[in-house]
Protein backbone atom coordinates (compact mmCIF):
# COMPACT_ATOMS: atom_id res chain seq x y z
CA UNK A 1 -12.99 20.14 24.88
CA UNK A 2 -11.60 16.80 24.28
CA UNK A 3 -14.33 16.02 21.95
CA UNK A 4 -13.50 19.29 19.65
CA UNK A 5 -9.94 18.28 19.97
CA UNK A 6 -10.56 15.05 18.21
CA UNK A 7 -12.98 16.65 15.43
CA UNK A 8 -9.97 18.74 14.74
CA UNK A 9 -7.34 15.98 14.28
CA UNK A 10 -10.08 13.93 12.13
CA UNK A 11 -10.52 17.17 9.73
CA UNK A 12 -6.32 18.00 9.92
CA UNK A 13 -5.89 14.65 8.81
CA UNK A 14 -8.30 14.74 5.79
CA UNK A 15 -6.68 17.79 4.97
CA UNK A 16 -3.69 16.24 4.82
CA UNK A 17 -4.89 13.24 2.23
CA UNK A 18 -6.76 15.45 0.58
CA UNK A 19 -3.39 17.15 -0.40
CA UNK A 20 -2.20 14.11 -1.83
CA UNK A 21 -5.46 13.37 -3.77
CA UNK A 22 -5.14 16.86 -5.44
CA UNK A 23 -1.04 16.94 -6.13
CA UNK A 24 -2.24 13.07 -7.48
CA UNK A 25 -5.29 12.95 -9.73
CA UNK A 26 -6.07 16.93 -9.44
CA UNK A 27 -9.48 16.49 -8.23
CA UNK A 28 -11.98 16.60 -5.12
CA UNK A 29 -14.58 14.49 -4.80
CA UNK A 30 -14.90 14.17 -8.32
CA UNK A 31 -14.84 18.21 -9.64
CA UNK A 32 -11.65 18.82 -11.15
CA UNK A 33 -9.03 21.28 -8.98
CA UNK A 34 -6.91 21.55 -12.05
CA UNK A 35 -7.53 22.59 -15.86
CA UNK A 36 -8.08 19.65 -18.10
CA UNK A 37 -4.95 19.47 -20.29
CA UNK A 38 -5.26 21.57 -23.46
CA UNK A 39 -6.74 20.14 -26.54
CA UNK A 40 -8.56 17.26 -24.69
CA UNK A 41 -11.50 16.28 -26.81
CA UNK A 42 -14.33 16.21 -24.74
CA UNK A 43 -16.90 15.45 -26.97
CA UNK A 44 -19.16 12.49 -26.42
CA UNK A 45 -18.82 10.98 -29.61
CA UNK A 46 -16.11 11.85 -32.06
CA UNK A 47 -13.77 11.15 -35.14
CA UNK A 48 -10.35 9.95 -35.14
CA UNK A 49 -8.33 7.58 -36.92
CA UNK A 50 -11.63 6.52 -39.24
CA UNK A 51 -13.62 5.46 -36.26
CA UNK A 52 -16.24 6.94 -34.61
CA UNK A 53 -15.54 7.27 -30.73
CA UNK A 54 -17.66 7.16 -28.03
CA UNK A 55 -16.39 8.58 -24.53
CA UNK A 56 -17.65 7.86 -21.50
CA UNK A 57 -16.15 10.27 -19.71
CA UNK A 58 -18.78 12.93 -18.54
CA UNK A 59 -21.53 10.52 -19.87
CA UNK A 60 -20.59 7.81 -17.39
CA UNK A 61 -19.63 10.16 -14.46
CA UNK A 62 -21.92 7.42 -12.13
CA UNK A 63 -20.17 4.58 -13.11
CA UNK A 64 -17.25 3.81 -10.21
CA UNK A 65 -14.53 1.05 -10.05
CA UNK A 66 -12.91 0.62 -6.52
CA UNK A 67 -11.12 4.17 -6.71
CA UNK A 68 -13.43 6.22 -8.36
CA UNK A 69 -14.62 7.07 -12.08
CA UNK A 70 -13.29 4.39 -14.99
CA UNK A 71 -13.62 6.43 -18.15
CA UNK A 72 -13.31 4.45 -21.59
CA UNK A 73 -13.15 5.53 -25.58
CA UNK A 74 -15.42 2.73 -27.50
CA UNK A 75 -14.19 2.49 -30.62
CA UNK A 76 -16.55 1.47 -33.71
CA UNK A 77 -16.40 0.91 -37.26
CA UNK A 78 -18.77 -0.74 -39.16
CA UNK A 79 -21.48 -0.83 -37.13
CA UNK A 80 -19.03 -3.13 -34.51
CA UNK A 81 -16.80 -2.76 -31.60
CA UNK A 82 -13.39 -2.39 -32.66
CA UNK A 83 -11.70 -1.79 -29.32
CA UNK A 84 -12.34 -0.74 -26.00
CA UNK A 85 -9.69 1.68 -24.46
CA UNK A 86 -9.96 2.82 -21.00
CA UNK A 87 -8.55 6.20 -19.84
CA UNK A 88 -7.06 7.67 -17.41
CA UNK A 89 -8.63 6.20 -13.81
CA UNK A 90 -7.91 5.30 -9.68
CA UNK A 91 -7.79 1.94 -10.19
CA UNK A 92 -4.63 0.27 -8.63
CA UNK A 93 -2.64 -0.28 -11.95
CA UNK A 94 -1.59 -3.99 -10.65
CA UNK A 95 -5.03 -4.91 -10.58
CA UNK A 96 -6.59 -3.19 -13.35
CA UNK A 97 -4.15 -4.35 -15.87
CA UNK A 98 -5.36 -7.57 -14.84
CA UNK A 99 -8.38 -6.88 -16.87
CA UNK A 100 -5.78 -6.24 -20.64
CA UNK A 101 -3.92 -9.39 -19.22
CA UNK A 102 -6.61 -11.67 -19.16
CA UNK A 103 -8.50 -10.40 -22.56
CA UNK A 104 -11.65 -9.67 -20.47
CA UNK A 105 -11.34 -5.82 -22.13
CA UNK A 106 -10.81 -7.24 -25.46
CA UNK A 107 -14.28 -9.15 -24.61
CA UNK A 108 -16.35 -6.83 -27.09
CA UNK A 109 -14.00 -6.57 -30.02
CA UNK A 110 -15.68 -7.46 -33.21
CA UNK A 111 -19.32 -7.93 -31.78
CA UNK A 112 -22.40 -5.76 -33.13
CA UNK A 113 -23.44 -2.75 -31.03
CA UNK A 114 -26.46 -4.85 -30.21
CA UNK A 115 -24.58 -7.99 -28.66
CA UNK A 116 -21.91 -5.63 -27.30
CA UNK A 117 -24.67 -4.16 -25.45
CA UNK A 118 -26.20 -7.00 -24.42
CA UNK A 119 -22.84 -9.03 -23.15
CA UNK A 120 -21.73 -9.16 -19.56
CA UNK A 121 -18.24 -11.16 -18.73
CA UNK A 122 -17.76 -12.50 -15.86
CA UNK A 123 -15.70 -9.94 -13.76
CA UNK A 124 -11.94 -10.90 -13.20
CA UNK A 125 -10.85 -12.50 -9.89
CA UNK A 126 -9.66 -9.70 -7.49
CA UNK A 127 -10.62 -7.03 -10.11
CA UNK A 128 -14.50 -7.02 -9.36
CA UNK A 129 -15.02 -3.75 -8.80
CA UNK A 130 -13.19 -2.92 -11.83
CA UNK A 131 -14.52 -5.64 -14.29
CA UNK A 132 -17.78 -4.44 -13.27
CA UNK A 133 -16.99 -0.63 -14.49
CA UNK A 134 -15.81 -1.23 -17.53
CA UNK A 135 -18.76 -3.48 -18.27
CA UNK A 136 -20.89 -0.61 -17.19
CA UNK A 137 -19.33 1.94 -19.40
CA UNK A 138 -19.07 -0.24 -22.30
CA UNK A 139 -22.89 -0.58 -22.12
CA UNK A 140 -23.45 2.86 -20.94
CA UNK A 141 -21.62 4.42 -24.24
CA UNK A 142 -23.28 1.81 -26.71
CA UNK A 143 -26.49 2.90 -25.20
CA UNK A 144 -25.93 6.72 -25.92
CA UNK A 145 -24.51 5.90 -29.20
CA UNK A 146 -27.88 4.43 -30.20
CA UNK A 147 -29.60 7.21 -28.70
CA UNK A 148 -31.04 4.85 -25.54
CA UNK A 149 -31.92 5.75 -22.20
CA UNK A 150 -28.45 5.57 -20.25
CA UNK A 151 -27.98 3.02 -17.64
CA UNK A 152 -25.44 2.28 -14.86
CA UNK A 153 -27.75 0.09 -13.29
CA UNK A 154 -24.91 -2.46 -13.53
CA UNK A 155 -22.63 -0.95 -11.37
CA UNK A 156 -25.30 -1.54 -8.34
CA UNK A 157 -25.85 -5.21 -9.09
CA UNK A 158 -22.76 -5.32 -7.01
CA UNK A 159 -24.56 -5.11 -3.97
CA UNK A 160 -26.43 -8.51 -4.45
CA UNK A 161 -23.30 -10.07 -5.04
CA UNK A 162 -23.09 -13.06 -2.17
CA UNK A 163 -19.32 -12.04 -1.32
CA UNK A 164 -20.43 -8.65 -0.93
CA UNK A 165 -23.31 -9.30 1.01
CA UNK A 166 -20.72 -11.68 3.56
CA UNK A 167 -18.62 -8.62 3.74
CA UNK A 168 -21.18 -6.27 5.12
CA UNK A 169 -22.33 -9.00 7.80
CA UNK A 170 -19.18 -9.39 8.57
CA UNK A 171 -17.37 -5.88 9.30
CA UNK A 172 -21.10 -5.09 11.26
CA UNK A 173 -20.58 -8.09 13.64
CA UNK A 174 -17.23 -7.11 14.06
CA UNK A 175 -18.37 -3.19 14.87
CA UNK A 176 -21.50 -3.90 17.03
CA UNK A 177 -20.98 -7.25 19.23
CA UNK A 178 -18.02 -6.35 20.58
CA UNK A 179 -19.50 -3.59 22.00
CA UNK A 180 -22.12 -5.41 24.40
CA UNK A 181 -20.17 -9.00 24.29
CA UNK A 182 -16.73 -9.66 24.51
CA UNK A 183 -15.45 -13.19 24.54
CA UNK A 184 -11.99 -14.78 23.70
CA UNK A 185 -13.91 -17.82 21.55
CA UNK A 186 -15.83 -15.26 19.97
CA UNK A 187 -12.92 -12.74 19.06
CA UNK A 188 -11.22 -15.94 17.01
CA UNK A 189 -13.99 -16.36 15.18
CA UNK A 190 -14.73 -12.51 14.16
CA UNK A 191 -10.40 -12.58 13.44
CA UNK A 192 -11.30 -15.88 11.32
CA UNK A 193 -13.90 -14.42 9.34
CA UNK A 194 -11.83 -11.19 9.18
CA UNK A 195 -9.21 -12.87 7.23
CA UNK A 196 -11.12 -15.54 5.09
CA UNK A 197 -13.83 -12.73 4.23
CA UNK A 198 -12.70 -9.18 4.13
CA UNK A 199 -9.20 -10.68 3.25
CA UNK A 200 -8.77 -13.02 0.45
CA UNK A 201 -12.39 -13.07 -0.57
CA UNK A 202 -13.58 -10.03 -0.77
CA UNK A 203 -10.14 -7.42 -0.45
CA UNK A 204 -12.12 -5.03 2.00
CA UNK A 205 -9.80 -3.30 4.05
CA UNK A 206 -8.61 0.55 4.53
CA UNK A 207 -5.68 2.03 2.87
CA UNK A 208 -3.86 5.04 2.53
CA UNK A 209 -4.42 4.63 -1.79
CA UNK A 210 -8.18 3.67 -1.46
CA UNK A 211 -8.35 6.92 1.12
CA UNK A 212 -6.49 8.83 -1.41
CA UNK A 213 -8.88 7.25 -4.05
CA UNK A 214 -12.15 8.34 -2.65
CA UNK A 215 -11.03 11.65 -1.49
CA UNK A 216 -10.23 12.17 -5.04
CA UNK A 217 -13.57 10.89 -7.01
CA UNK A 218 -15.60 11.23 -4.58
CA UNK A 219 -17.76 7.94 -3.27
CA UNK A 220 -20.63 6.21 -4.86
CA UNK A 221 -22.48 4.42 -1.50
CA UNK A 222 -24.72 2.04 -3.01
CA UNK A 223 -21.83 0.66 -4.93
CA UNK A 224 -19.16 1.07 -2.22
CA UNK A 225 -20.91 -0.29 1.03
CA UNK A 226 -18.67 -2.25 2.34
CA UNK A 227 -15.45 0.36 2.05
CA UNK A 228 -18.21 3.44 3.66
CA UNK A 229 -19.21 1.26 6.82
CA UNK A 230 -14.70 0.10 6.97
CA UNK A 231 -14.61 3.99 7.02
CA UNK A 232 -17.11 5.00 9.48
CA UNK A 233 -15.86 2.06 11.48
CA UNK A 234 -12.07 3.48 11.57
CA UNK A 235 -13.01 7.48 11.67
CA UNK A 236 -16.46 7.87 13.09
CA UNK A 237 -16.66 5.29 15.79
CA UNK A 238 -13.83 6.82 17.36
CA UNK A 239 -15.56 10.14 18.27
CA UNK A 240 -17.55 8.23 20.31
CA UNK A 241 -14.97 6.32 22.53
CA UNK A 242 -14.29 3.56 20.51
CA UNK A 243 -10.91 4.32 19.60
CA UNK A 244 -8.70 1.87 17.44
CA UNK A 245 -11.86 -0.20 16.90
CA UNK A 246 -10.88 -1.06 13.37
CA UNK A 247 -7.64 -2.08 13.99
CA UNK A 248 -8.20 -4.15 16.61
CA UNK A 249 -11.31 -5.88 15.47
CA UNK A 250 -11.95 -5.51 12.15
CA UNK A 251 -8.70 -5.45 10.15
CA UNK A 252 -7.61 -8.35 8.27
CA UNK A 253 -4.25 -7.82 8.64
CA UNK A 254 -4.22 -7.09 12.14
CA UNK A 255 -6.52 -10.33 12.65
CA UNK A 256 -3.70 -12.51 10.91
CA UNK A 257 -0.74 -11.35 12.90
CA UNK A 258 -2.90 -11.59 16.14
CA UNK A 259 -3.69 -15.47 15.53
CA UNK A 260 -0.21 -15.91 14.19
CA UNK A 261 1.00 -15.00 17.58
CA UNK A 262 -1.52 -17.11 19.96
CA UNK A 263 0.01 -20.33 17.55
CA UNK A 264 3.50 -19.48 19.79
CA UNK A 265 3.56 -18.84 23.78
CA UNK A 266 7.01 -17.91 23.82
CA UNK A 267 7.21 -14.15 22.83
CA UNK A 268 10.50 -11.51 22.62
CA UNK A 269 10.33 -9.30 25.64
CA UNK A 270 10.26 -5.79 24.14
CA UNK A 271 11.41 -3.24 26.88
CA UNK A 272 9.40 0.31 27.01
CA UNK A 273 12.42 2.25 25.65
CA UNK A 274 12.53 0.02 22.68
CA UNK A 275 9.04 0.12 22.26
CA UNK A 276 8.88 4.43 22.84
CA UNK A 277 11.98 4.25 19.57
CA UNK A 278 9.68 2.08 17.54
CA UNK A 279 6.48 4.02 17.91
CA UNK A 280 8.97 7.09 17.03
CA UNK A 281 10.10 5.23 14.05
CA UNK A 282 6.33 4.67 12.90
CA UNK A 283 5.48 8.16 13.10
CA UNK A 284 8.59 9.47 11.09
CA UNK A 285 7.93 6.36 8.49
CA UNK A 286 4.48 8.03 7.72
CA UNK A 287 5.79 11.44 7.57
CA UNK A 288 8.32 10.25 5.18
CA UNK A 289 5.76 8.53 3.02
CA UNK A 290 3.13 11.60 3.18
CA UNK A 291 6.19 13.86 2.45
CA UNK A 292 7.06 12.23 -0.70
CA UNK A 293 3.42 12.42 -1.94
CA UNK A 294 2.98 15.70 -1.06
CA UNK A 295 5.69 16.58 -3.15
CA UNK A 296 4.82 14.39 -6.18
CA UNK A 297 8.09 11.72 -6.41
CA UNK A 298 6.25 8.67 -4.62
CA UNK A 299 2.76 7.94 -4.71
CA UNK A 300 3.84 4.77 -5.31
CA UNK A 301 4.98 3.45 -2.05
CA UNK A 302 0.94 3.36 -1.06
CA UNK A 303 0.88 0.33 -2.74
CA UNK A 304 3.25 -1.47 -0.69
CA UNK A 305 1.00 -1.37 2.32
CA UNK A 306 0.31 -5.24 2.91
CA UNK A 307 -3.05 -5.32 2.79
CA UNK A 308 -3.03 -6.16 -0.98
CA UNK A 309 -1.07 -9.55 -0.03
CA UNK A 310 -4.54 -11.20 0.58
CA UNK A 311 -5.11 -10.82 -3.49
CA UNK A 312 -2.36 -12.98 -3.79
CA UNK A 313 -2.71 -13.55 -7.59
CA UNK A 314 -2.14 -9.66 -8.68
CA UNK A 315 -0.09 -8.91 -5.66
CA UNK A 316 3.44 -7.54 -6.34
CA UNK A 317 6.04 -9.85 -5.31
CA UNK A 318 7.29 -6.93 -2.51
CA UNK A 319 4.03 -7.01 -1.08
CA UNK A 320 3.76 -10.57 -0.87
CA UNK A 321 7.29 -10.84 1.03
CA UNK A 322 6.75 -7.89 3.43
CA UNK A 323 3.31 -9.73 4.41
CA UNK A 324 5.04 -12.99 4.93
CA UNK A 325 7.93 -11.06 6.89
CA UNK A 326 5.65 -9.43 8.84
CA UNK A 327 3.21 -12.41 9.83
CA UNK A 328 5.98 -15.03 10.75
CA UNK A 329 7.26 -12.40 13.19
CA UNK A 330 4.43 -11.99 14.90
CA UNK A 331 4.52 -15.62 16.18
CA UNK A 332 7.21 -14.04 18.49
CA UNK A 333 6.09 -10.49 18.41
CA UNK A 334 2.73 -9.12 19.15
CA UNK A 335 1.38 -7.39 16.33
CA UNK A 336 4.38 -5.81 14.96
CA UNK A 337 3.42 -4.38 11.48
CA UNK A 338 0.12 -2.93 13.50
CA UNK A 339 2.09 -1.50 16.11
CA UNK A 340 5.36 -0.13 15.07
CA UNK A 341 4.82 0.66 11.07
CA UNK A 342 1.12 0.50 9.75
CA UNK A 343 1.28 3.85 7.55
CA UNK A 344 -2.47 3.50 7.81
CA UNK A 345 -3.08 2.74 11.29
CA UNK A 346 -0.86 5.95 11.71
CA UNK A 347 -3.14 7.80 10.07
CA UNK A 348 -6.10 7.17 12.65
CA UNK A 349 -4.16 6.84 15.43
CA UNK A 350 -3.32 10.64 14.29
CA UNK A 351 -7.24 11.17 13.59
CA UNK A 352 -8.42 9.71 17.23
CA UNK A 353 -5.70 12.37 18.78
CA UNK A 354 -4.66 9.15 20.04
CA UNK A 355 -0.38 9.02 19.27
């Protein structure tokens, strides 16, 4: 009974995101909920302005950033790449802009189609997923502009990647040892490797926007490994005893404020009561949030979760400060953005029946 219990808090609470995904992007798992907007060209390849345009929007359905599909509009005249536009997508907008900012989408303006489709830049820092989409598409629309066999091949490379490769070692030591070994040494070095490698290498944690983001495109796995075993880690495991298993072991964030705190012995005594109003507090702070998304006036505030703070060099300047806040007060309290306002952590606390 217990067990049926849980399965229906996990499905209530993808009900619930999936509300916001739809009232967001107007789409699940990829197949649009909501008419395209009228007189949207959806031609492959059409006119306008004197160039010819190539979209990649349904020919490039495969191709995936971090938060789902990254369509583009090639633009060519001449036989060359004039620009390269990309439409409406998932991505965070901090982080994709990153891409405009640093020229890397100007990177095939002026070439020929056949060294456009030959040219690769190297992705942008903390934009990898991303960089390595629009590279994709770019390729992908050249090709069917030339009539060519259509590839996305690209997007997959990802997978060999070494940082990517560290990643999935590393969130599978931190979901399987602890099971059969358990050792203090051991659970600094897993928190370590947490924070250097899912954290500010790699940017592989869970998120109420990259929840939102899949539930709304849909997931590609051989490009989004590391994210699906994070996932299966923070929603499957549970419903088979292992509740909070994410947030204890494998979360970056969590990890930092945890050996933050063992740096200090002395720690503010919290009384129950206290504690009961601060758990209180959490829960109304995520119905707030999910309110305002349901209703459409804040999907921003998803990307104030801290999590983003370990991609330091695109992270908003808000972010940055509330995961600096947060991580000096845990020298003197234990775990307090895990325990007493984690939207996220709310989220499968709420999923494990576990409040």
């Amino acid at each position: 009974m217990k067990k049926i219990e849980q399965i229906i808090s996990l499905l209530t609470c993808v009900l619930l995101m999936l509300a916001v995904a739809i009232n967001r992007d107007g789409r699940v798992f990829g197949y649009d909920v909501v008419s395209e907007e009228p007189g949207e060209n959806m031609s492959a390849i059409y006119e306008k302005d004197g160039y010819i345009v190539v979209s990649t929007k349904e020919i490039g359905k495969g191709i995936v950033g971090y938060g789902g599909p990254v369509p583009l509009d090639i633009y060519i005249e001449d036989g060359k790449i004039a620009k390269v536009v990309p439409g409406k997508n998932s991505e965070s907008p901090r982080y994709f802009n990153t891409l405009a900012e640093s020229g890397f989408i100007d990177s095939w303006n002026g070439l020929s189609l056949a060294d456009a489709l030959n040219l690769t830049p190297d992705a942008v820092s903390g934009a990898t997923f991303s960089s390595t989409a629009v590279s994709s598409g770019v390729a992908c629309g050249i090709s069917y502009y030339l009539d060519n066999p259509v590839s996305v091949s690209k997007a997959s490379d990802q997978l060999t990647e070494p940082k990517q490769i560290a990643a999935v070692i590393v969130v599978l030591s931190a979901a399987i040892i602890p099971l059969f070994y358990k050792n203090r040494k051991y659970r600094i070095v897993q928190q370590v490797l947490n924070i250097a490698v899912l954290g500010f290498w790699t940017g592989s944690f869970i998120s109420l926007s990259l929840i939102t983001s899949y539930l709304s495109n849909g997931m590609n796995i051989a490009v989004s490994i590391v994210p699906v075993l994070l996932l299966a880690v923070a929603f499957i495991m549970p419903l088979f005893g292992k509740k909070n298993h994410y947030c204890n072991w494998v979360c970056p964030m969590g990890s930092m404020q945890e050996l933050a705190g063992q740096i200090i012995p002395f720690k503010l005594k919290i009384s129950q009561r206290t504690a009961k109003y601060l758990n209180v507090f959490r829960e109304i702070l995520w119905f707030a949030i999910m309110f305002v998304m349901w209703t459409g006036t804040g999907f921003a505030v998803m990307d104030y979760e801290p999590f983003t703070a370990f991609m330091f060099k695109q992270a908003a300047p808000a972010v940055l400060a509330i995961c600096i806040a947060f991580v000096l007060l845990s020298f003197v309290v234990v775990r307090p953005y895990c325990r007493f306002v984690c939207p996220t952590g709310t989220l499968m606390k709420m999923s494990e029946k576990n409040n």
